[in-house]
C-alpha atoms as a PDB file:
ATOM      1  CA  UNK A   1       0.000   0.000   0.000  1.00  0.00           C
ATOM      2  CA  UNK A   2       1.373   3.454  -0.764  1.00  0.00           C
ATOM      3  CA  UNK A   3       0.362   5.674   1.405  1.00  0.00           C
ATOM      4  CA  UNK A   4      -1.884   9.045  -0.602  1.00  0.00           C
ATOM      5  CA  UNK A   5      -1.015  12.464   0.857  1.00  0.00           C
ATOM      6  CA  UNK A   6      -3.244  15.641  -0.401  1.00  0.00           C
ATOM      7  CA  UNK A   7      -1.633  19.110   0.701  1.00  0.00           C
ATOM      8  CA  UNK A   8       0.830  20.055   3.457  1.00  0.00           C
ATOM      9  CA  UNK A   9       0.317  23.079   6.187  1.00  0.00           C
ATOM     10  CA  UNK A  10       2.707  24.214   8.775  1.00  0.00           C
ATOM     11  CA  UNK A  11       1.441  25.831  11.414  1.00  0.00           C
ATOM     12  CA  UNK A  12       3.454  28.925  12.782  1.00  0.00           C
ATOM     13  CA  UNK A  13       2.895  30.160  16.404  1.00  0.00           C
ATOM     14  CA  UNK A  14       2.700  33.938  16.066  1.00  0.00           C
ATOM     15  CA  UNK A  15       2.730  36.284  18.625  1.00  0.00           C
ATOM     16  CA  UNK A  16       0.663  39.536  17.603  1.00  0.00           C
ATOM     17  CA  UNK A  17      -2.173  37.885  14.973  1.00  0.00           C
ATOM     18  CA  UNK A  18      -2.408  40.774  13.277  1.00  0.00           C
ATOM     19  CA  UNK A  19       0.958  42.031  12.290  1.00  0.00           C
ATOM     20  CA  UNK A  20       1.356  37.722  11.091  1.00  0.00           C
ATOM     21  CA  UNK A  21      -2.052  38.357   9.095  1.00  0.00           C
ATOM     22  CA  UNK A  22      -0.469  41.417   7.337  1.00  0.00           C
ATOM     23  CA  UNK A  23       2.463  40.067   6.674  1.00  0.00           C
ATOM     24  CA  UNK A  24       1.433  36.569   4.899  1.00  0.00           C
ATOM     25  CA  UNK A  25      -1.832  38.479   3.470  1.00  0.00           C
ATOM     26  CA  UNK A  26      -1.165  41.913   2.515  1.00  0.00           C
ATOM     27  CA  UNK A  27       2.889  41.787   1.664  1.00  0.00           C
ATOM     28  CA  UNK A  28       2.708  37.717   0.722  1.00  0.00           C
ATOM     29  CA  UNK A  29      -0.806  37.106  -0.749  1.00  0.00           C
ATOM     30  CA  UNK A  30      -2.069  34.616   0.664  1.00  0.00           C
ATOM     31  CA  UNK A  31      -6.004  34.951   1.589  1.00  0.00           C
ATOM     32  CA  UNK A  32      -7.472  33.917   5.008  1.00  0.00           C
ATOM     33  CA  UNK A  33      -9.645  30.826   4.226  1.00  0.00           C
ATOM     34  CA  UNK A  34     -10.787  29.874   7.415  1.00  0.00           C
ATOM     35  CA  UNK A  35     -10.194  31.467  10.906  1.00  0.00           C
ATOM     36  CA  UNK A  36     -11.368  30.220  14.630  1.00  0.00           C
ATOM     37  CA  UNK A  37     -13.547  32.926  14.734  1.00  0.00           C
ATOM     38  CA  UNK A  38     -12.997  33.461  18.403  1.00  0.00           C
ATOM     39  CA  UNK A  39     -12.253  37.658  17.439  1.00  0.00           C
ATOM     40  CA  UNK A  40     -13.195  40.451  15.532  1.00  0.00           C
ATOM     41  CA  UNK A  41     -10.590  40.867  12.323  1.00  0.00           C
ATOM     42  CA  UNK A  42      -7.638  40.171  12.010  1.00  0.00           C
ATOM     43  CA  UNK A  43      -7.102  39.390  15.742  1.00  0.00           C
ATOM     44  CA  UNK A  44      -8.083  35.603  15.738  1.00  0.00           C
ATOM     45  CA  UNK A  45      -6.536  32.414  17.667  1.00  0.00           C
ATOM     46  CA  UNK A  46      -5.935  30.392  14.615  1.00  0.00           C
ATOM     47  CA  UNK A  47      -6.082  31.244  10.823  1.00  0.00           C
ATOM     48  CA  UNK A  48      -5.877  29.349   7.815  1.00  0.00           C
ATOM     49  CA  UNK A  49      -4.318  30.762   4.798  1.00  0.00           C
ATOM     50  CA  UNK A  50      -3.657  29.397   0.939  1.00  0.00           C
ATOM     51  CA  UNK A  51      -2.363  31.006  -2.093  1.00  0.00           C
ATOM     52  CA  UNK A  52      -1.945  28.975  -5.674  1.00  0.00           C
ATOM     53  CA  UNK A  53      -2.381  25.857  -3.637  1.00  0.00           C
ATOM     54  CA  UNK A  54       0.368  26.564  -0.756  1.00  0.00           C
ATOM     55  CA  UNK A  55      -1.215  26.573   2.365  1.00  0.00           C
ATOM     56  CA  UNK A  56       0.193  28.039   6.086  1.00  0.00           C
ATOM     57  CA  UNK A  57      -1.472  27.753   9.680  1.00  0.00           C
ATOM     58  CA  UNK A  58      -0.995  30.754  11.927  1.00  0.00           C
ATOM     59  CA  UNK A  59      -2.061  29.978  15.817  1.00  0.00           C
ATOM     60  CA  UNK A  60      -1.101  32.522  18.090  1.00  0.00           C
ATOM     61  CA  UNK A  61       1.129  31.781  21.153  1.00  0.00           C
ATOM     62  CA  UNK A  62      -1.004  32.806  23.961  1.00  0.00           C
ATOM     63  CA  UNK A  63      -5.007  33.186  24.684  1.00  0.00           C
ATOM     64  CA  UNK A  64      -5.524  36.666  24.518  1.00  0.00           C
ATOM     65  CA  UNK A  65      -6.100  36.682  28.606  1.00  0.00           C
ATOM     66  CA  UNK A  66      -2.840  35.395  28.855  1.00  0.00           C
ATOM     67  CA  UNK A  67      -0.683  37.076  26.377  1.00  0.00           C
ATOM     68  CA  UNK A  68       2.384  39.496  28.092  1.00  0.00           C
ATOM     69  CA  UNK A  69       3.096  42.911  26.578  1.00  0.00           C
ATOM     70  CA  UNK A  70       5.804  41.758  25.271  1.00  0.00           C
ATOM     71  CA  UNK A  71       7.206  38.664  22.964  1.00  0.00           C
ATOM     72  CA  UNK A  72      10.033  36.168  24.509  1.00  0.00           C
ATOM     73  CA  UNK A  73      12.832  36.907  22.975  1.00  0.00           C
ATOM     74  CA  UNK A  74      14.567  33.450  23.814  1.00  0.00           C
ATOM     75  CA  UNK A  75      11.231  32.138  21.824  1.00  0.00           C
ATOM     76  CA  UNK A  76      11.377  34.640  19.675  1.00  0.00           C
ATOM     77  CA  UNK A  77      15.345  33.394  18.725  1.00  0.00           C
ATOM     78  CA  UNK A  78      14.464  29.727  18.217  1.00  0.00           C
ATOM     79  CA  UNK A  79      12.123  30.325  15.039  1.00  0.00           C
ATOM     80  CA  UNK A  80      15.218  31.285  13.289  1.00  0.00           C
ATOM     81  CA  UNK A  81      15.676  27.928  12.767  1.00  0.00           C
ATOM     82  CA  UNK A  82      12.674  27.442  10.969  1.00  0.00           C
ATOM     83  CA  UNK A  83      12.569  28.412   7.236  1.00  0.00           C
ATOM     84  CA  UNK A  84       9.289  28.374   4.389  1.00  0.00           C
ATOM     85  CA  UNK A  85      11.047  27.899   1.246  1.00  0.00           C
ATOM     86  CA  UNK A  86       8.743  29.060  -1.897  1.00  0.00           C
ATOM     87  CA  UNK A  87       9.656  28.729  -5.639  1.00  0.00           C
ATOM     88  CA  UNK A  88      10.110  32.450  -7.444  1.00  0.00           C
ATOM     89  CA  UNK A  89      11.622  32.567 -10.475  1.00  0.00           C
ATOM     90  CA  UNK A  90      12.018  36.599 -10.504  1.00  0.00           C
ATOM     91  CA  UNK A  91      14.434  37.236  -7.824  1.00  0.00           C
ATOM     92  CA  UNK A  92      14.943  40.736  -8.468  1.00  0.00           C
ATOM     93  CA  UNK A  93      11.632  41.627  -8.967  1.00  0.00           C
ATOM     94  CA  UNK A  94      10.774  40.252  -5.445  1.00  0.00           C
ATOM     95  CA  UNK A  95      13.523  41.906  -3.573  1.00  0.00           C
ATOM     96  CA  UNK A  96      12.561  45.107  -5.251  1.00  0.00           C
ATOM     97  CA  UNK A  97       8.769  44.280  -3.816  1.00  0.00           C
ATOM     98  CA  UNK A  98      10.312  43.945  -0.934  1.00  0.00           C
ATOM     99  CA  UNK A  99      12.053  46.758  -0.155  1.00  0.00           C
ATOM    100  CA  UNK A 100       9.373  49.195  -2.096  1.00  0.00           C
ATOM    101  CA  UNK A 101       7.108  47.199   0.977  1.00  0.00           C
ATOM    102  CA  UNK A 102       9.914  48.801   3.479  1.00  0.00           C
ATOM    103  CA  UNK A 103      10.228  44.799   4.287  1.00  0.00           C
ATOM    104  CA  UNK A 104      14.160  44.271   4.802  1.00  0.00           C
ATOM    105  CA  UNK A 105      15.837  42.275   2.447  1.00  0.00           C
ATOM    106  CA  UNK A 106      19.469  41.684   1.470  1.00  0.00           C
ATOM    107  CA  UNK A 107      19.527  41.287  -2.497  1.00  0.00           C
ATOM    108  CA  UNK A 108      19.645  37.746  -3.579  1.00  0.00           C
ATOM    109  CA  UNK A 109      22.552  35.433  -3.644  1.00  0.00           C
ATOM    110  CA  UNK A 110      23.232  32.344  -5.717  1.00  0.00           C
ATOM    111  CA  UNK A 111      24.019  29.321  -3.292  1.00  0.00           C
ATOM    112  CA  UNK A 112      27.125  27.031  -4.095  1.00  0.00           C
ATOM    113  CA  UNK A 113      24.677  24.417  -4.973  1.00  0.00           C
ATOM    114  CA  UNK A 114      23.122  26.682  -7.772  1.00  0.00           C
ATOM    115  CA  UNK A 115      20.038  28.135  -5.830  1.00  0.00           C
ATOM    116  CA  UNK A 116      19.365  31.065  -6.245  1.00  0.00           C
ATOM    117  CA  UNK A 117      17.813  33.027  -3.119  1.00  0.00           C
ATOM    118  CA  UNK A 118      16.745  35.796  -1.367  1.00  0.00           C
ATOM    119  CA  UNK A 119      15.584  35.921   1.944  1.00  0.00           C
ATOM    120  CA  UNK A 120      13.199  37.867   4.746  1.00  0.00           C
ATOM    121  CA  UNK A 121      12.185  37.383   8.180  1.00  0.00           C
ATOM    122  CA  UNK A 122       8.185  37.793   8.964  1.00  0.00           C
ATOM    123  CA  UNK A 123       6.956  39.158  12.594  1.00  0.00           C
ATOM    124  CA  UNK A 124       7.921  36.051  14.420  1.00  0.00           C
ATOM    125  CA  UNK A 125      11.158  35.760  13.142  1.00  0.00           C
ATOM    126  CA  UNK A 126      10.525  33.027  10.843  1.00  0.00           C
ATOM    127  CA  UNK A 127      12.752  32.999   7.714  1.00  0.00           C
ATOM    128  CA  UNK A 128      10.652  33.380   4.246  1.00  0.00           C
ATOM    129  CA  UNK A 129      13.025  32.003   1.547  1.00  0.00           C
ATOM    130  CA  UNK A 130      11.997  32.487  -2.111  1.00  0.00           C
ATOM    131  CA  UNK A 131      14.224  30.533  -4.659  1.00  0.00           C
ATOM    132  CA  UNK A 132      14.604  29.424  -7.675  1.00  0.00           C
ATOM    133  CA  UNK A 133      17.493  27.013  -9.318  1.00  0.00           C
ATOM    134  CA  UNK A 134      19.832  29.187 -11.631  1.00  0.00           C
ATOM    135  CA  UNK A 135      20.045  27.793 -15.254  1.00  0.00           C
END
């Protein structure tokens, strides 16, 4: 038996909903599909998002009652290691998005192993790779 899978979806803790929302929404694209519905807006407990058949989780850290003014930074550190790779094949174009976005970017760099990437950070520290293989 071979075992049939249908779709993959990481799920990201986030810290402030909103500013996660923005970022994978309004600078990313993706569109909120489905959200716990436990808020008003953008300021839900967990969100389901999907653009051209990608799909990411967002679930926020703490219940609203319990969430401290601040983030942990030592949690805040660890999702460094974490990285969403996505396939762009115009580089240049994105980094320029970027940056007109006032998201910082360094400008892409071609990989020793002839990947091509460029690279951003969203609210929760996550790294957002786009790439593409250079021909």
């Amino acid at each position: 038996m071979n075992l049939e899978l249908n779709g993959f979806a990481p799920l990201l803790t986030v810290f402030d909903m909103p500013a996660s929302v923005a970022f994978y929404r309004d600078i990313l694209g993706f569109e909120v599909v489905e959200t716990s519905k436990d808020r008003d807006g953008d300021d839900f407990g967990w969100g389901l998002l999907r653009r051209d058949g990608i799909e990411i989780m967002l679930n926020t850290a703490y219940d609203k009652s319990r969430r401290p003014p601040a983030q942990d930074p030592s949690r805040f550190a660890v999702h460094k290691d974490a990285a969403l790779f996505f396939g762009c094949r115009d580089l240049d174009g994105a980094y320029a998005y970027f940056r007109s976005r006032a998201i910082d970017a360094e400008p892409p760099f071609t990989q020793s192993y002839g990947m091509r990437q460029l690279y951003v950070l969203d609210p929760d520290g996550y790294n957002i790779c786009l790439q593409w293989p250079v021909s």
